[in-house]
Protein backbone atom coordinates (compact mmCIF):
# COMPACT_ATOMS: atom_id res chain seq x y z
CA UNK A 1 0.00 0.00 0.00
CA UNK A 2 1.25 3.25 -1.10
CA UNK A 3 1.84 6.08 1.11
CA UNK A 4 -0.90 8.29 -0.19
CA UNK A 5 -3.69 5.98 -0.47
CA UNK A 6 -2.31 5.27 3.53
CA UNK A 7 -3.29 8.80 4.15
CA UNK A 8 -6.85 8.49 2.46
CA UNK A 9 -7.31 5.66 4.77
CA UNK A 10 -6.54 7.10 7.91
CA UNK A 11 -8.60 10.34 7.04
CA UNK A 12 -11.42 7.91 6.21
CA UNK A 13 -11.27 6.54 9.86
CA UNK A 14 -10.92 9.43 11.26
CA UNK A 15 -14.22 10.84 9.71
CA UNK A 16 -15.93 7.73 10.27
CA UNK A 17 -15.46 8.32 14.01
CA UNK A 18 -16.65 11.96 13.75
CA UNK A 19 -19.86 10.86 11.81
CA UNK A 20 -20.51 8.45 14.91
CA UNK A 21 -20.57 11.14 17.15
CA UNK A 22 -22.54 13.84 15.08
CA UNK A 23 -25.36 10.88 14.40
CA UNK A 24 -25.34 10.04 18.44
CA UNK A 25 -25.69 13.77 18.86
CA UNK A 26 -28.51 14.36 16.42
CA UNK A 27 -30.44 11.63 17.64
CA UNK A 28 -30.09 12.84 21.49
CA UNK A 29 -31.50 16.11 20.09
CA UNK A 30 -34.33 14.29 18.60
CA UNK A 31 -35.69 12.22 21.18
CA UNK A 32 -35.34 15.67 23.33
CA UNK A 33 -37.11 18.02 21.20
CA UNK A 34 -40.48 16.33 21.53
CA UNK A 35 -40.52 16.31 25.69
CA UNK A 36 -39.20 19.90 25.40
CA UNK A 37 -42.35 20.23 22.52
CA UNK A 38 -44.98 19.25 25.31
CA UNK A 39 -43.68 21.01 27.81
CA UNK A 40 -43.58 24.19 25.79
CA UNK A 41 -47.68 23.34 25.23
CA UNK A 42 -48.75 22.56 28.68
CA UNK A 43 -46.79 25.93 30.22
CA UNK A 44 -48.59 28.22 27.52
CA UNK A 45 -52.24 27.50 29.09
CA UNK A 46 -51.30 28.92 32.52
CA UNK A 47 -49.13 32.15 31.43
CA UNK A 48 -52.25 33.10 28.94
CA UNK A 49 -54.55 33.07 31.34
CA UNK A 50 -52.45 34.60 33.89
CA UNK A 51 -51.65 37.18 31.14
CA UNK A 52 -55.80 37.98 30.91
CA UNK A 53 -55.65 37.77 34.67
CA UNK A 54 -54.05 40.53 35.03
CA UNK A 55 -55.18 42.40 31.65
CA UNK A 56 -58.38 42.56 33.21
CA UNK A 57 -57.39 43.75 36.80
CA UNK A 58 -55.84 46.86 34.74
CA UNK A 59 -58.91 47.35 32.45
CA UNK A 60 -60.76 47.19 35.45
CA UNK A 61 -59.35 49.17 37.82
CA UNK A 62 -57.23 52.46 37.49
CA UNK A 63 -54.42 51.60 40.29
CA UNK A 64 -51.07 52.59 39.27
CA UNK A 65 -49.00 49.41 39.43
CA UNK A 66 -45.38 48.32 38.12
CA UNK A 67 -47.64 45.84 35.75
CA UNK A 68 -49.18 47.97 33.97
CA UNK A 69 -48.36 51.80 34.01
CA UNK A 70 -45.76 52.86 31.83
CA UNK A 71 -42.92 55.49 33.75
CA UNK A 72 -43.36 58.87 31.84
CA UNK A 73 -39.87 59.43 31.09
CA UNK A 74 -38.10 56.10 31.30
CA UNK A 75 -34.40 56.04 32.10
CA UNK A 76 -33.25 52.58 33.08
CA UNK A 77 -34.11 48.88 31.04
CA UNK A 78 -33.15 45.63 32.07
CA UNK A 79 -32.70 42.86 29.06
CA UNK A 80 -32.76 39.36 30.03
CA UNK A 81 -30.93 37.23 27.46
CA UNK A 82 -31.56 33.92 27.08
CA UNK A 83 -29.03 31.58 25.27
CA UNK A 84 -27.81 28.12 26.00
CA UNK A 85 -24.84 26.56 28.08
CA UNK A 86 -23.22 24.88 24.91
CA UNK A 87 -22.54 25.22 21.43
CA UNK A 88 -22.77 23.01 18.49
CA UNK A 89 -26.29 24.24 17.80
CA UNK A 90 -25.58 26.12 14.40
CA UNK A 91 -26.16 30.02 14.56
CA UNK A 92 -29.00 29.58 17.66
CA UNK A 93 -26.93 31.63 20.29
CA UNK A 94 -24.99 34.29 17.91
CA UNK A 95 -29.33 35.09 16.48
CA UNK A 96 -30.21 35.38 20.05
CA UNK A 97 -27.50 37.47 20.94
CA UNK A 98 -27.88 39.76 17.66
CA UNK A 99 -31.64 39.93 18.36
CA UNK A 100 -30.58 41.56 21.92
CA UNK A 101 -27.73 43.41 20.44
CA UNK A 102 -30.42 45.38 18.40
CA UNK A 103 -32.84 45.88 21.18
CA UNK A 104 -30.12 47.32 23.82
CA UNK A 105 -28.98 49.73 20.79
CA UNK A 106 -32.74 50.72 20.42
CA UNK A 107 -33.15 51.49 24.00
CA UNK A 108 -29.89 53.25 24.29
CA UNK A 109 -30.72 55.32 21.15
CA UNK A 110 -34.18 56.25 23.64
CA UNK A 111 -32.12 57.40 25.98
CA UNK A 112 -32.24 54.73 28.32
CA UNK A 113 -29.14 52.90 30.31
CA UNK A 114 -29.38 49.08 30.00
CA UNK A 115 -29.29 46.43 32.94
CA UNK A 116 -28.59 43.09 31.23
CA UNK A 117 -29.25 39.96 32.86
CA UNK A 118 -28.22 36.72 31.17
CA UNK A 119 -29.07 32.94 31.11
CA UNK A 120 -26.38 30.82 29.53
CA UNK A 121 -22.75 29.82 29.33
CA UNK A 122 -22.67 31.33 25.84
CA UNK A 123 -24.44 34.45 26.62
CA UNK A 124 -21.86 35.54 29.22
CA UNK A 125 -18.49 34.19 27.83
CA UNK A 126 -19.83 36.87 24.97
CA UNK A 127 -20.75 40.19 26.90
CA UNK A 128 -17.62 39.22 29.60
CA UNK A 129 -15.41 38.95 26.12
CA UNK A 130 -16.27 42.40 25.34
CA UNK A 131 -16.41 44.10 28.74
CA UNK A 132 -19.79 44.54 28.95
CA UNK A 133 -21.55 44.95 32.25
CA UNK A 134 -23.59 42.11 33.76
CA UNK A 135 -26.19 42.65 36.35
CA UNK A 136 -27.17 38.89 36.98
CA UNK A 137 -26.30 35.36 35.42
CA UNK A 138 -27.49 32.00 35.51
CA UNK A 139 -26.24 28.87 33.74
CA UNK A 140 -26.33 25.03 34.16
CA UNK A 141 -30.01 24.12 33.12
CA UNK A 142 -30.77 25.78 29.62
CA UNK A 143 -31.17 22.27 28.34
CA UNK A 144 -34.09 21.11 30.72
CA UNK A 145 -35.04 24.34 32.90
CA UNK A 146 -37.09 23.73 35.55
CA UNK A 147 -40.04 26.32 37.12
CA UNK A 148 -37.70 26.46 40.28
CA UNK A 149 -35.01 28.33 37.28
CA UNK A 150 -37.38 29.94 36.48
CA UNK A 151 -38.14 31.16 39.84
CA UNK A 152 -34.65 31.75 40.78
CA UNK A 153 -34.37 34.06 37.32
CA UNK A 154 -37.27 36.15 38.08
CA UNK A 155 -36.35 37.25 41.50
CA UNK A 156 -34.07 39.93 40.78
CA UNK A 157 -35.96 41.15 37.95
CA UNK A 158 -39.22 41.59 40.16
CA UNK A 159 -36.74 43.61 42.39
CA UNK A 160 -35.77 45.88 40.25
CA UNK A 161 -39.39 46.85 38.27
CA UNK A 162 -40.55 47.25 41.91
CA UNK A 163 -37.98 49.39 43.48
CA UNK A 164 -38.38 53.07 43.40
CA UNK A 165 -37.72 54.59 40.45
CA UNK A 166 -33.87 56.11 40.89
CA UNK A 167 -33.04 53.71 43.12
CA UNK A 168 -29.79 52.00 42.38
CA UNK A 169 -31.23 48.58 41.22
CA UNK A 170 -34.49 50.39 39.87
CA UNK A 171 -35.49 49.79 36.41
CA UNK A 172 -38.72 51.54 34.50
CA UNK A 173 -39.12 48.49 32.33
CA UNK A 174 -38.23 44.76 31.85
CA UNK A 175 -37.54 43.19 28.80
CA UNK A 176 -36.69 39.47 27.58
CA UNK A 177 -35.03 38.07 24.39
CA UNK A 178 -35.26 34.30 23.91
CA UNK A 179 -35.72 31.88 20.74
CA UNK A 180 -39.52 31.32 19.72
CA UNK A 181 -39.86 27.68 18.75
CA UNK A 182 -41.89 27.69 15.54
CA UNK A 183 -41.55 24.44 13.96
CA UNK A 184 -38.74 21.84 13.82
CA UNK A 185 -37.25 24.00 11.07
CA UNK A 186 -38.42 26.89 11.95
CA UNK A 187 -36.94 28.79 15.54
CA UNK A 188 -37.39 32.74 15.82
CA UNK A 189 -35.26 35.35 18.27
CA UNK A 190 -38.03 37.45 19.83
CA UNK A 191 -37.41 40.23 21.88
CA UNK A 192 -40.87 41.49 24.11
CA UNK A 193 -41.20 43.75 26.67
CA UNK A 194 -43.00 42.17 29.70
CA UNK A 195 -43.14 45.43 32.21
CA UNK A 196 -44.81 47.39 31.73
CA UNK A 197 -48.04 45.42 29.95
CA UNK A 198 -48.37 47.38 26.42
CA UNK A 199 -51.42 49.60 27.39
CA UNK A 200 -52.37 49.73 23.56
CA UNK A 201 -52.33 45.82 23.10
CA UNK A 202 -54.67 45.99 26.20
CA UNK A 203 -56.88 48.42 24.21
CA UNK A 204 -56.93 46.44 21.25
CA UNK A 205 -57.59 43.26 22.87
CA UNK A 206 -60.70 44.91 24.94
CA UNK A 207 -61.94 46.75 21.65
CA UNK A 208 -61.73 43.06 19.96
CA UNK A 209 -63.60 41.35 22.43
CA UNK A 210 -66.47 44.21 22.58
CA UNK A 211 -66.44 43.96 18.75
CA UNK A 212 -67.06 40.13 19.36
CA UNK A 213 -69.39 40.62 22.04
CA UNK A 214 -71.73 42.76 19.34
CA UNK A 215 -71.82 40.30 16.91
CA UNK A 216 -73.00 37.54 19.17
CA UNK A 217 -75.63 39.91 20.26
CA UNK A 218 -76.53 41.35 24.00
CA UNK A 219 -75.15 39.38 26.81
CA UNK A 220 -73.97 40.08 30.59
CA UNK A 221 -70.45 41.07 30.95
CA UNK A 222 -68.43 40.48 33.89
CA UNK A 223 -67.92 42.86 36.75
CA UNK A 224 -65.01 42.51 38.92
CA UNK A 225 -64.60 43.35 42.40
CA UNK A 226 -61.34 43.09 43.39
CA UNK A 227 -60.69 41.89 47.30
CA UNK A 228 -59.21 43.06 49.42
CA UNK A 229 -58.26 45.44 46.79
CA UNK A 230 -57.10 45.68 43.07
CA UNK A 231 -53.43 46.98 43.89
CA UNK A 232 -53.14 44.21 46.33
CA UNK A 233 -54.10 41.73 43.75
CA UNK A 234 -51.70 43.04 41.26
CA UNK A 235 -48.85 42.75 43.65
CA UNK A 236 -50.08 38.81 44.24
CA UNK A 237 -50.33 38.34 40.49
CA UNK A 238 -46.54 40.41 39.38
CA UNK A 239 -44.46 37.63 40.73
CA UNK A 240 -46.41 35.10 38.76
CA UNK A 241 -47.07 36.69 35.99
CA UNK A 242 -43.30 37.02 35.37
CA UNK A 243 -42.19 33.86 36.35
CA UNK A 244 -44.70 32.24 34.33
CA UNK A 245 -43.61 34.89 31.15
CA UNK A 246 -39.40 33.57 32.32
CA UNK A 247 -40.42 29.83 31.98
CA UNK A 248 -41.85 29.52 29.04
CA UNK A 249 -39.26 31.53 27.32
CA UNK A 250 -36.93 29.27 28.88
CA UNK A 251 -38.56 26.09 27.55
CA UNK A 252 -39.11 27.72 24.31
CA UNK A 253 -35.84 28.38 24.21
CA UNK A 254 -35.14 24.57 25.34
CA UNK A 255 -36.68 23.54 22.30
CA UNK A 256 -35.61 25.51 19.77
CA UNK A 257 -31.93 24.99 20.48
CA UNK A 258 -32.43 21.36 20.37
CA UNK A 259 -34.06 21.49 17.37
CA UNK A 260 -31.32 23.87 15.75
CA UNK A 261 -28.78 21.04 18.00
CA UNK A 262 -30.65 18.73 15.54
CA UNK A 263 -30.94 20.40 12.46
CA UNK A 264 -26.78 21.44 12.55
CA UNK A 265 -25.80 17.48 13.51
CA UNK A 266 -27.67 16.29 11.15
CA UNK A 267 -25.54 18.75 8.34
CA UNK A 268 -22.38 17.13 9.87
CA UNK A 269 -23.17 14.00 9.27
CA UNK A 270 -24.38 14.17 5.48
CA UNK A 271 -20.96 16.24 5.32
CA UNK A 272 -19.05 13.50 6.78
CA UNK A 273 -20.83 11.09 4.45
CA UNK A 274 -19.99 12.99 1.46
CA UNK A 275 -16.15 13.75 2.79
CA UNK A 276 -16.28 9.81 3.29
CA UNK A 277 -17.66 9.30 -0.50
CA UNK A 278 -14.94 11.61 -1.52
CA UNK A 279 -12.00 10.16 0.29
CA UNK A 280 -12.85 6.87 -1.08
CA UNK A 281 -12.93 7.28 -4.62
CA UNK A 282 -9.65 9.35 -4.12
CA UNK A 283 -8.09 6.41 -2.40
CA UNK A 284 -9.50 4.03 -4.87
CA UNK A 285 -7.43 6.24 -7.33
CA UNK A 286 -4.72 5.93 -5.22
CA UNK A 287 -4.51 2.18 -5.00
CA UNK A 288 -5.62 1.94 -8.72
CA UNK A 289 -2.03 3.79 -9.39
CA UNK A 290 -0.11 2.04 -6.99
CA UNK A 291 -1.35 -1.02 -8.81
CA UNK A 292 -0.64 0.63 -12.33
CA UNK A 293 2.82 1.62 -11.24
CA UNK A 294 4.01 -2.23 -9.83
CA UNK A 295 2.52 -3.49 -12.96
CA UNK A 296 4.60 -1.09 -14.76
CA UNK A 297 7.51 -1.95 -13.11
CA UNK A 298 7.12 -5.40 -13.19
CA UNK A 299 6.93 -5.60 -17.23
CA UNK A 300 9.81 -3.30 -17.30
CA UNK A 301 12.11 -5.33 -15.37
CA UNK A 302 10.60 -8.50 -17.21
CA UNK A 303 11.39 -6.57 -20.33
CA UNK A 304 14.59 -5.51 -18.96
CA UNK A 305 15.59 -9.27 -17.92
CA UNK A 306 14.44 -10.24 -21.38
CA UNK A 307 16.70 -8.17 -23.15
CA UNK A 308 19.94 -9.03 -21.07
CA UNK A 309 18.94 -12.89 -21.74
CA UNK A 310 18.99 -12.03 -25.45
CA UNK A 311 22.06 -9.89 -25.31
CA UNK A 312 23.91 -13.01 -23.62
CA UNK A 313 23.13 -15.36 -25.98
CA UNK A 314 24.77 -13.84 -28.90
């Protein structure tokens, strides 16, 4: 065996051992994505209702609360990013972190100084590689976050939307930048702000259920009475309300990175199947003129014995 078609061999092996690996990966990702699927659906349920909850303890009331009244002139933001604790999940993290990149240069460009808070390895390596200030970070269970994470997350970011505004770890408004899973294929950086609630989505949601309400025809609305009262009930349903929002962007997030985990093993291994296509029919060539060249060289010295047997003859 010739020393090239040695090499071709070796490189074979070699990608033959990485193609194990990338398949093993993608189908880890796989069998994860569904569990992280369900859980994504049974955690919506509770944070949309909690979301009316409290939609309709601010259409119903007028008590200024951290929920939903906007500061008139806003001067601090907190951001929480969320990423994931490891890489090989194709451009997942560096989308996230461009998606919150454009937000914090948004708010800045309002005016307003930026608190960021991050969940993930990735996420921090990043802003601590380019000296940017971090308030808060959390890593260790972007994979399979529990409501207890979730918990843990929210803490400090109730904190700060309910300090007083100009207090040190005071911020007028809270907002979040995760990965919206779509589809298998499909996974979408989102960046919403959860504090204040958007008074005009509140309007528009209201006006659509009124418009509703008229085509169905008369019926008896609700009337709420709020006990003991409607600011008390809003400080019972912030802590909720945001951990609920912070865990299902954190199993949203779940799934969509192991569905991009997925999607970019799944590329390495019809690469490494190709590379291994390619290195094979290169080493074929190899041998094939390995082969040519012995043959060669034995029907030259066969020729050249030949010729010195007929030379001694004469």
């Amino acid at each position: 065996m010739g020393a090239q078609t040695r090499v071709y061999k070796r490189r074979i092996k070699s990608v033959t051992a990485t193609k194990k690996i990338t398949r093993a990966m993608e189908m880890i990702a796989a069998s994860r994505i569904i569990k992280a699927q369900r859980r994504v659906a049974a955690s919506e349920p509770y944070a949309k209702e909690l979301t009316n909850a409290v939609r309709a303890v601010a259409t119903g009331s007028n008590v200024r609360h951290a929920l939903t009244t906007e500061v008139e002139r806003p001067t601090r933001a907190a951001v929480l990013l969320i990423v994931s604790d490891r890489g090989l999940a194709g451009g997942y993290n560096s989308n996230a972190i461009k998606a919150a990149d454009r937000l914090t240069n948004r708010l800045i460009g309002e005016g307003k100084e930026v608190v960021n808070y991050i969940v993930g390895t990735r996420g921090v390596t990043y802003y601590r590689f380019r000296e940017r200030a971090i308030k808060e970070s959390w890593s260790g269970f972007t994979d399979n976050p529990t409501y207890a994470d979730a918990k843990a997350v929210a803490a400090p970011l109730i904190e700060a939307i309910t300090a007083d505004t100009g207090a040190e770890n005071g911020v007028d408004e809270l907002h979040i930048v995760y990965t919206e899973f779509v589809s298998m294929m499909t996974q979408t950086p989102v960046g919403d702000r959860m504090l204040p609630l958007s008074l005009k989505s509140t309007a528009e949601e209201a006006a659509g259920v009124i418009e509703e309400n008229i085509k169905r025809g008369p019926e008896v609305r609700p009337l709420f009475d709020f006990e003991p009262s409607a600011e008390q009930v809003l400080d019972a349903l912030l802590p909720r309300y945001v951990e609920s929002r912070v865990y299902n962007a954190l199993l949203q997030a779940a799934a969509s990175k192991h569905a991009a985990t997925r999607r970019a093993m799944k590329s390495a291994t019809d690469n490494a199947e190709d590379l291994i296509k390619s290195l094979t029919r290169l080493a074929n060539a190899a041998r094939q003129a390995d082969i040519t060249q012995e043959i060669s060289e034995i029907v030259g010295g066969a020729s050249a014995l030949a010729d010195a047997s007929a030379g001694s003859d004469r």
